[in-house]
C-alpha atoms as a PDB file:
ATOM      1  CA  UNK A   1     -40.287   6.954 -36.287  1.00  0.00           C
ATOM      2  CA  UNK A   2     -40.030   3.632 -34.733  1.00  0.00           C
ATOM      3  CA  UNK A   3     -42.382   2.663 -31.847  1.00  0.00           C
ATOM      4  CA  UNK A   4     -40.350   0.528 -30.353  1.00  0.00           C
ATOM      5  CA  UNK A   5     -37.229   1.551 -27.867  1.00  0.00           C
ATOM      6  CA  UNK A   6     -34.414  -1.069 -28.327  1.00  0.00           C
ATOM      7  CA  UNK A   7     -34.034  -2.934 -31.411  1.00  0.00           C
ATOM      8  CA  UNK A   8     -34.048  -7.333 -31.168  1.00  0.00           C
ATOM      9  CA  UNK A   9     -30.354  -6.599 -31.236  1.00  0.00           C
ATOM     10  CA  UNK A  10     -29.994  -4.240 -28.608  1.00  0.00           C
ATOM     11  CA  UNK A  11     -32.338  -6.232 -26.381  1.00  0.00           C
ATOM     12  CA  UNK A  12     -29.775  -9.247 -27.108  1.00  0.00           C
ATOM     13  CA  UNK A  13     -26.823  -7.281 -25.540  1.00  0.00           C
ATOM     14  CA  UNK A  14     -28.539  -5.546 -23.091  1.00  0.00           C
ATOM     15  CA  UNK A  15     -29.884  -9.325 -21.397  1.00  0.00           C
ATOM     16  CA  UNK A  16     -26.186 -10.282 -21.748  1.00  0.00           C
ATOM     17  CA  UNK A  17     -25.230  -7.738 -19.757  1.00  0.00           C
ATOM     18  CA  UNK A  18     -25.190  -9.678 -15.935  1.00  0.00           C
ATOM     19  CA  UNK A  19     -26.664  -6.527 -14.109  1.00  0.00           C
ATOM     20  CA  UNK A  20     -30.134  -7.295 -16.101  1.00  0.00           C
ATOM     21  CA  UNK A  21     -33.408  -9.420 -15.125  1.00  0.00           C
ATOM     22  CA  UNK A  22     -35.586  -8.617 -17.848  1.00  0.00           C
ATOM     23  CA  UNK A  23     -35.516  -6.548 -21.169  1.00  0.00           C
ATOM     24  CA  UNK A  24     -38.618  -5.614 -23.421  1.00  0.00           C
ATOM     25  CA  UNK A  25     -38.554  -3.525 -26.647  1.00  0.00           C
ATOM     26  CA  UNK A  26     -39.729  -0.523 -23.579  1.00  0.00           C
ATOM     27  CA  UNK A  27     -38.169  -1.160 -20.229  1.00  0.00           C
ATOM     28  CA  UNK A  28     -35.267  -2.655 -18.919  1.00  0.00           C
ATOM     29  CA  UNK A  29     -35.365  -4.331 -15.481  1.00  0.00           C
ATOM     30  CA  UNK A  30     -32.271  -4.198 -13.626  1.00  0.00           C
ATOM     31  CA  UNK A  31     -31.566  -7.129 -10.692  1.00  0.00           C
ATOM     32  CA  UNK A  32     -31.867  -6.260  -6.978  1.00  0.00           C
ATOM     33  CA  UNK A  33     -28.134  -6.714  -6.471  1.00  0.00           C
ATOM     34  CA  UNK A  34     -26.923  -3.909  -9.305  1.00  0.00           C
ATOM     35  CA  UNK A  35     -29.480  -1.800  -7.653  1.00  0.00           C
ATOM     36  CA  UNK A  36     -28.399  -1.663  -4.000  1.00  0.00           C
ATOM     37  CA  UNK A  37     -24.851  -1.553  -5.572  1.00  0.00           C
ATOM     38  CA  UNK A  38     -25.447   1.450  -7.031  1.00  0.00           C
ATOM     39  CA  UNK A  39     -26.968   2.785  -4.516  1.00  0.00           C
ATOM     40  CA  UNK A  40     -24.377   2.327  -2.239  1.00  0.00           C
ATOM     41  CA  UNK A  41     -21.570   3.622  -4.995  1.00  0.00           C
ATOM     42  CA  UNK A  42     -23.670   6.829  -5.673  1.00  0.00           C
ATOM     43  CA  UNK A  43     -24.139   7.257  -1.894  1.00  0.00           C
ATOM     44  CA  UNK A  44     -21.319   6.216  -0.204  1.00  0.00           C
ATOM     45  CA  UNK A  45     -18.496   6.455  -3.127  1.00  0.00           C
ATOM     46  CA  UNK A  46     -19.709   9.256  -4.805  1.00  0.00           C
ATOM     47  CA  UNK A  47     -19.985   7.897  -7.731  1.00  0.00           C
ATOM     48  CA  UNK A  48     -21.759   9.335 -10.989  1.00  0.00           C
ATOM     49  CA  UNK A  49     -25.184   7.788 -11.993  1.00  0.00           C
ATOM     50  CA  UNK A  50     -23.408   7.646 -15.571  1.00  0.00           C
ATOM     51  CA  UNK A  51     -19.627   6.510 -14.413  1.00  0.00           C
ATOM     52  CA  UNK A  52     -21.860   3.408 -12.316  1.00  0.00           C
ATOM     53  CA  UNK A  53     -24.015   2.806 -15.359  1.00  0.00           C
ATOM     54  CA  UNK A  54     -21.005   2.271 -17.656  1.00  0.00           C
ATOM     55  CA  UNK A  55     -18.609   1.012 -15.608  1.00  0.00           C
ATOM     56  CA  UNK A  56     -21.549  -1.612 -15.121  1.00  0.00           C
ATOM     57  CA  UNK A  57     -21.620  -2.315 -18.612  1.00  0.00           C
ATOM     58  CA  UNK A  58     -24.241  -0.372 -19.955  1.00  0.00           C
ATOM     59  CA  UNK A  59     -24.254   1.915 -23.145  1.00  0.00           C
ATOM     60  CA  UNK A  60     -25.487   5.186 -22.290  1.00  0.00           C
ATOM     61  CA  UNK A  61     -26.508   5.481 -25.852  1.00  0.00           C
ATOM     62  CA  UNK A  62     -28.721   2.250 -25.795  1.00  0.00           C
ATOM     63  CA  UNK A  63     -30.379   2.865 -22.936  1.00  0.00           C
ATOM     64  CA  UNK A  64     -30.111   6.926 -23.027  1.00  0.00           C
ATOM     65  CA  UNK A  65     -28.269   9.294 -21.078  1.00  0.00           C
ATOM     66  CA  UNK A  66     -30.779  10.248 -18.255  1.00  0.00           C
ATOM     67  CA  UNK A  67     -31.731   6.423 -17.673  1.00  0.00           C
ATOM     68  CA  UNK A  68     -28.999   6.326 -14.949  1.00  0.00           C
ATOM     69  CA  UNK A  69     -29.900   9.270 -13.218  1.00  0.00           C
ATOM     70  CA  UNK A  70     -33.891   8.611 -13.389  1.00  0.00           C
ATOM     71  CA  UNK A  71     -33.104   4.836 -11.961  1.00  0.00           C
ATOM     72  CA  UNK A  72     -30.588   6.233  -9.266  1.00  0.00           C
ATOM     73  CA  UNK A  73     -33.394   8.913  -8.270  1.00  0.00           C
ATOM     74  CA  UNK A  74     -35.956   6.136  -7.840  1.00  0.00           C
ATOM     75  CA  UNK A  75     -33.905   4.179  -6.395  1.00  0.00           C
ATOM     76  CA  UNK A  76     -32.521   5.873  -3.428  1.00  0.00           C
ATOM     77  CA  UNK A  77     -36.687   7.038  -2.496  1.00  0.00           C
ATOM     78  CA  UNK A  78     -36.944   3.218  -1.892  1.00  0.00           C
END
């Protein structure tokens, strides 16, 4: 098994990807403005954690399917 979470190539997408600071072979760090965006969608739009992760760009298979609702979650406690 590989130790490490995103491939050179994934990283390479995912820091194209406007809505991202920071990517390591582990984390992702998303910019304060995509996360009071979704925020706001999930709060006051009702949006999915997954519809505002894709429809952000993101690849729920890159980054995995309970990213977006583990991020949201955090998130909102701040």
């Amino acid at each position: 098994m590989n130790k490490s979470k995103f491939s050179e190539e994934q990283i390479k997408v995912l820091l194209v990807n406007c809505n991202v600071d920071k990517c390591s072979d582990r984390a992702i760090t998303y910019n304060k403005e995509f996360k009071i965006r979704a925020v706001k969608q999930y709060n006051e739009e009702g949006k999915t954690a997954r519809g505002i992760f894709k429809e952000a760009g993101f690849d729920l298979n890159v980054i995995g399917k309970d990213v977006a609702k583990g991020c949201l979650k955090r998130w909102r406690k701040i």
